[in-house]
C-alpha atoms as a PDB file:
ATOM      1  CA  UNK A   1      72.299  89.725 111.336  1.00  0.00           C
ATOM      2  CA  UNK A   2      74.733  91.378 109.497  1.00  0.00           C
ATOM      3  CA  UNK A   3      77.804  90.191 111.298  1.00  0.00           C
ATOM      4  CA  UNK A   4      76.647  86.734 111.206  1.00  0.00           C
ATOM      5  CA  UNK A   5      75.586  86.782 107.364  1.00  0.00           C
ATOM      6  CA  UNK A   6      78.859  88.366 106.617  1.00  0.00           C
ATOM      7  CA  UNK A   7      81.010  85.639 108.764  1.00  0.00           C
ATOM      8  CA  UNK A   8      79.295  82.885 106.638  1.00  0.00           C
ATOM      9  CA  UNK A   9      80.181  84.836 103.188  1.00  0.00           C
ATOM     10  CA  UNK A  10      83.860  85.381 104.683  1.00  0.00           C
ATOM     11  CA  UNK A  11      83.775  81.336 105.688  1.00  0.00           C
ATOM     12  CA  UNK A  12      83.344  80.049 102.324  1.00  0.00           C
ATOM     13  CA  UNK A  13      84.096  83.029  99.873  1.00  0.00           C
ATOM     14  CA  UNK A  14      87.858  83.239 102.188  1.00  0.00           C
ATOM     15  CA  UNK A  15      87.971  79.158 102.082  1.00  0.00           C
ATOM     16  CA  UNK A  16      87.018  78.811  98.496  1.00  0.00           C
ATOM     17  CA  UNK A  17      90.068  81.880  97.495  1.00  0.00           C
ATOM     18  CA  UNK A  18      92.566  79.630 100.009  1.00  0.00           C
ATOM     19  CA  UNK A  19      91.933  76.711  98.014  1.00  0.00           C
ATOM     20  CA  UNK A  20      92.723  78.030  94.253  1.00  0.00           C
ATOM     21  CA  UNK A  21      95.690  80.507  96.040  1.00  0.00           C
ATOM     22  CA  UNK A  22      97.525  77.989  98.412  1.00  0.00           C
ATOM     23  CA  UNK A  23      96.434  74.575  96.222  1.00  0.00           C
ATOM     24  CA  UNK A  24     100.383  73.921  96.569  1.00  0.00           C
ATOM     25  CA  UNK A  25      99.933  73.497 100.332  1.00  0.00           C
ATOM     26  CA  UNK A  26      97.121  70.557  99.662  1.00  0.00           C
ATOM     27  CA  UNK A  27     100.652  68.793  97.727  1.00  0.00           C
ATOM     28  CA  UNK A  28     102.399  69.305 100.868  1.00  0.00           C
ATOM     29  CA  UNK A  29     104.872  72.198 100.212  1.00  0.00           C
ATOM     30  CA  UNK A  30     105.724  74.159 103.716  1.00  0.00           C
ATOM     31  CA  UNK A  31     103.286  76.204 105.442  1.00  0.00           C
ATOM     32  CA  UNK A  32     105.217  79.904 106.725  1.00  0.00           C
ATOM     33  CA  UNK A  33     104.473  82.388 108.735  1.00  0.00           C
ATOM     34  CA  UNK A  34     103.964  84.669 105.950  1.00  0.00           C
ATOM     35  CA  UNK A  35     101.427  81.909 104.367  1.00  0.00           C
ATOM     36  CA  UNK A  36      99.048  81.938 107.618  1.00  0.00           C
ATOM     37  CA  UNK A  37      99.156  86.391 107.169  1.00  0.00           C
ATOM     38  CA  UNK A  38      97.853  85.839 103.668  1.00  0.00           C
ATOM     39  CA  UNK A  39      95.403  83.065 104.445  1.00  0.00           C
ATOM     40  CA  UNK A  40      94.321  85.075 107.022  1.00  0.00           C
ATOM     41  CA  UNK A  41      93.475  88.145 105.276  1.00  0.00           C
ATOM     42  CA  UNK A  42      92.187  86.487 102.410  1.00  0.00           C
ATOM     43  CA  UNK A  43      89.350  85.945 104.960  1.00  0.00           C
ATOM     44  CA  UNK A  44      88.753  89.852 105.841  1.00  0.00           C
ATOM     45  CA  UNK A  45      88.373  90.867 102.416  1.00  0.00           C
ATOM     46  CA  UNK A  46      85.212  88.961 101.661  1.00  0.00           C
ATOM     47  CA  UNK A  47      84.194  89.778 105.066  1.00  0.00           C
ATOM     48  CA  UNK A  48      84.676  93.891 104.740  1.00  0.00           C
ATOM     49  CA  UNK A  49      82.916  93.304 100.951  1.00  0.00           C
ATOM     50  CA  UNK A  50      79.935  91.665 102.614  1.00  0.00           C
ATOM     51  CA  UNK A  51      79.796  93.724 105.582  1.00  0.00           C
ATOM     52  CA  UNK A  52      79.940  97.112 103.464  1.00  0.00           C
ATOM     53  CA  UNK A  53      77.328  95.606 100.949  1.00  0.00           C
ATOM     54  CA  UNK A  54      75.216  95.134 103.585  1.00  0.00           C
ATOM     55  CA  UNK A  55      75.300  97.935 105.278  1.00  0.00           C
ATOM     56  CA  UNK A  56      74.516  99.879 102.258  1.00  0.00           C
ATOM     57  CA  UNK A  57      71.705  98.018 100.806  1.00  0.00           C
ATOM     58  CA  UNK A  58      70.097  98.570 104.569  1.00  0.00           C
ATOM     59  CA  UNK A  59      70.517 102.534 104.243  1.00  0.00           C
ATOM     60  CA  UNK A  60      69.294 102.478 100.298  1.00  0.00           C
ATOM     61  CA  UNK A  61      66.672 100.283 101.779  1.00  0.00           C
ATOM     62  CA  UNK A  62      65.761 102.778 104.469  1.00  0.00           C
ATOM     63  CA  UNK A  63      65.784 106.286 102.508  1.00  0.00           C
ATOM     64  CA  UNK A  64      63.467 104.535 100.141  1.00  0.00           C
ATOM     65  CA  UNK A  65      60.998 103.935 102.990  1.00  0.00           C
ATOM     66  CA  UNK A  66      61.720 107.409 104.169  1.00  0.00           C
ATOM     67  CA  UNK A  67      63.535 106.931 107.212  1.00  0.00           C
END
């Protein structure tokens, strides 16, 4: 649940951040090497954010039920 909630945020959080970063690309200036490394890891950040949220709201969510 957790990885597949967290691929969906990463999908269109990373998609949405490509767009307003790389805009110039949509007018046709030259896609690099470099460019693909940053698009790429514009994807992993909201997927580490949503995967560490996660992960702590389901241990808050357990030591409040005691276990």
């Amino acid at each position: 649940m957790v990885v597949s909630r967290a691929g969906s945020v990463a999908l269109i959080v990373g998609s949405m951040l490509n767009v307003i970063n790389h805009y110039d690309l949509l007018l046709g200036s030259p896609l690099t090497a470099q460019i693909l490394i940053q698009m790429g890891l514009t994807y992993i950040v909201p997927y580490c954010v949503s995967t560490h949220g996660q992960a702590g709201w389901r241990k808050g969510s357990a030591d409040a039920n005691g276990g």
